[in-house]
Protein backbone atom coordinates (compact mmCIF):
# COMPACT_ATOMS: atom_id res chain seq x y z
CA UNK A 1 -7.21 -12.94 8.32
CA UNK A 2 -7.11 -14.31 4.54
CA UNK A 3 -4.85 -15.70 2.53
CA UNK A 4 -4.90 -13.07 0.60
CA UNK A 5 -4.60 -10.20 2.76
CA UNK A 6 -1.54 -12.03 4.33
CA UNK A 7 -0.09 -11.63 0.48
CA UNK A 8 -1.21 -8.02 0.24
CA UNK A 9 0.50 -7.06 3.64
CA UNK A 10 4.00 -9.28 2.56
CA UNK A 11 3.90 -7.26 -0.68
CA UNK A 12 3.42 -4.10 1.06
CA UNK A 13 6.31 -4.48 3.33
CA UNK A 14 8.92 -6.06 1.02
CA UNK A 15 8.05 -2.61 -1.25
CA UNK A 16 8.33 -1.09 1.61
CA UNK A 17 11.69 -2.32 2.37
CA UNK A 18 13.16 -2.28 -1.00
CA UNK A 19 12.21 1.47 -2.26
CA UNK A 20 13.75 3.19 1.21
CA UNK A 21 17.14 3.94 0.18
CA UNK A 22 17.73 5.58 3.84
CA UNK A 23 20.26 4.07 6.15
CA UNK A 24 17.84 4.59 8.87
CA UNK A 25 14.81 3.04 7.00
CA UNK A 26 11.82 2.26 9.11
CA UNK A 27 8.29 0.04 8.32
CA UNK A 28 5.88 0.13 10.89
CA UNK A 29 2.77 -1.89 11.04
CA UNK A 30 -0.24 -1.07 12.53
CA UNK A 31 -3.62 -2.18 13.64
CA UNK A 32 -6.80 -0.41 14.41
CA UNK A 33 -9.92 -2.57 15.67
CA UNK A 34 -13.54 -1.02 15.88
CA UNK A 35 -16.21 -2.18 15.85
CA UNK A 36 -17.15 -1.45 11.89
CA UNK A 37 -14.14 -3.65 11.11
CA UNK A 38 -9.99 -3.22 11.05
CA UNK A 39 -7.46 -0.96 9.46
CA UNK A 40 -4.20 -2.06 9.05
CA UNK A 41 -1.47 0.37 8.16
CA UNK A 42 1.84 0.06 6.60
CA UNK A 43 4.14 3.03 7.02
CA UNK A 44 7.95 4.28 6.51
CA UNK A 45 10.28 6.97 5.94
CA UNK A 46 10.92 6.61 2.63
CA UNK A 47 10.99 9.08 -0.23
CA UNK A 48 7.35 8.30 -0.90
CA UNK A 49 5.85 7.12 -3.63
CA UNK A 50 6.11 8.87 -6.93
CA UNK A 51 3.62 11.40 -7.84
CA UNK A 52 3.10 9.32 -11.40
CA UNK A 53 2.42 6.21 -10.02
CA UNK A 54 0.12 7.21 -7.27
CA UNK A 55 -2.05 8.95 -10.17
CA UNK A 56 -2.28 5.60 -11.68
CA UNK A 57 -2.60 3.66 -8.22
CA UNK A 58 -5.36 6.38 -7.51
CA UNK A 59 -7.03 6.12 -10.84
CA UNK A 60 -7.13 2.33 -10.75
CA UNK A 61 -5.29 1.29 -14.77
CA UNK A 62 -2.18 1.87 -17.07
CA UNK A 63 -1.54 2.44 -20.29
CA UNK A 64 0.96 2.39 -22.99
CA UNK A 65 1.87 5.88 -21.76
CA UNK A 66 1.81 5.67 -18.41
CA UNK A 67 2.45 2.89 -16.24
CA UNK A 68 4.09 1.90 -12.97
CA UNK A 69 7.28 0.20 -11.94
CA UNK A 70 6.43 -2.68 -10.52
CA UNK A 71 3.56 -5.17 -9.90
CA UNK A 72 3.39 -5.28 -5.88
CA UNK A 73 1.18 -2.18 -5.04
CA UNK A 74 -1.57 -3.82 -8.11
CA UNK A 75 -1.30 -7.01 -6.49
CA UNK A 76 -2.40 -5.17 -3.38
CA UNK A 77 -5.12 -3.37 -4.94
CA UNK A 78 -6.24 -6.45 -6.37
CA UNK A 79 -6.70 -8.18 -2.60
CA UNK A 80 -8.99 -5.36 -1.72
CA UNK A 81 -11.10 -4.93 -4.48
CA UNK A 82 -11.76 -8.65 -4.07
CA UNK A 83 -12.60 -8.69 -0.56
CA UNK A 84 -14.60 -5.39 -1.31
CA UNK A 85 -12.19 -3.29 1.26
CA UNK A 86 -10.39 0.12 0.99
CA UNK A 87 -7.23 1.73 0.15
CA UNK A 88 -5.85 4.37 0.88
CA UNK A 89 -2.45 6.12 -0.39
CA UNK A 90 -0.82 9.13 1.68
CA UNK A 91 2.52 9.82 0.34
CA UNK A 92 4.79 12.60 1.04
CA UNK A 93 8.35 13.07 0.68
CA UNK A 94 8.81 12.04 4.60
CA UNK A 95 7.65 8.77 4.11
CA UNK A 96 4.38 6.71 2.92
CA UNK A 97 1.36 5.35 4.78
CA UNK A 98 -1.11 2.87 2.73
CA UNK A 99 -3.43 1.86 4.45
CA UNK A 100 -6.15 -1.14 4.02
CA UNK A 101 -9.19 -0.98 5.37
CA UNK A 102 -11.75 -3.87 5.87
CA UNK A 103 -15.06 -4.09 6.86
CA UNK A 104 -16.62 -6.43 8.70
């Protein structure tokens, strides 16, 4: 594993940790080996991730009108698009489940 998917995966979980306001927060981390490369998802219970900045997440910029709240889910876009990998956001209001995927 890279450098930088080491940073994308601390980001991950320490946004993880600090947007679920639920006494009974969980993170799990997972990872899925075949033979097309690994997927490694980050999940919890949280409230999910608000339907404004997954548009923007999802869309891939902000602008003057609308922008996220923080830097740590960019940073983790940033790590994939370098190492030509994947992303993918499924949010709900149970919880949140990004998960990278890399090829190789």
């Amino acid at each position: 594993m890279t450098p930088d998917i080491i940073h994308a995966l601390e980001n991950l979980v320490e946004n993880t940790a600090g947007h679920n306001p639920n006494d009974d927060a969980e993170i799990r981390v997972t990872l899925d080996e075949d033979p097309d490369g690994v997927a490694i998802a980050v999940e919890d219970n949280g409230p999910g991730i608000p339907p404004n900045e997954l548009t923007l997440l999802e869309r891939g910029q902000e602008d003057v009108l609308n922008y996220g709240s923080g830097i740590g889910l960019w940073i983790v876009t940033m790590v994939i698009d370098e190492i030509d990998g994947a992303l993918r956001y499924d949010a709900s209001d149970d919880g949140t489940r990004i998960t990278l995927r890399i090829e190789g």
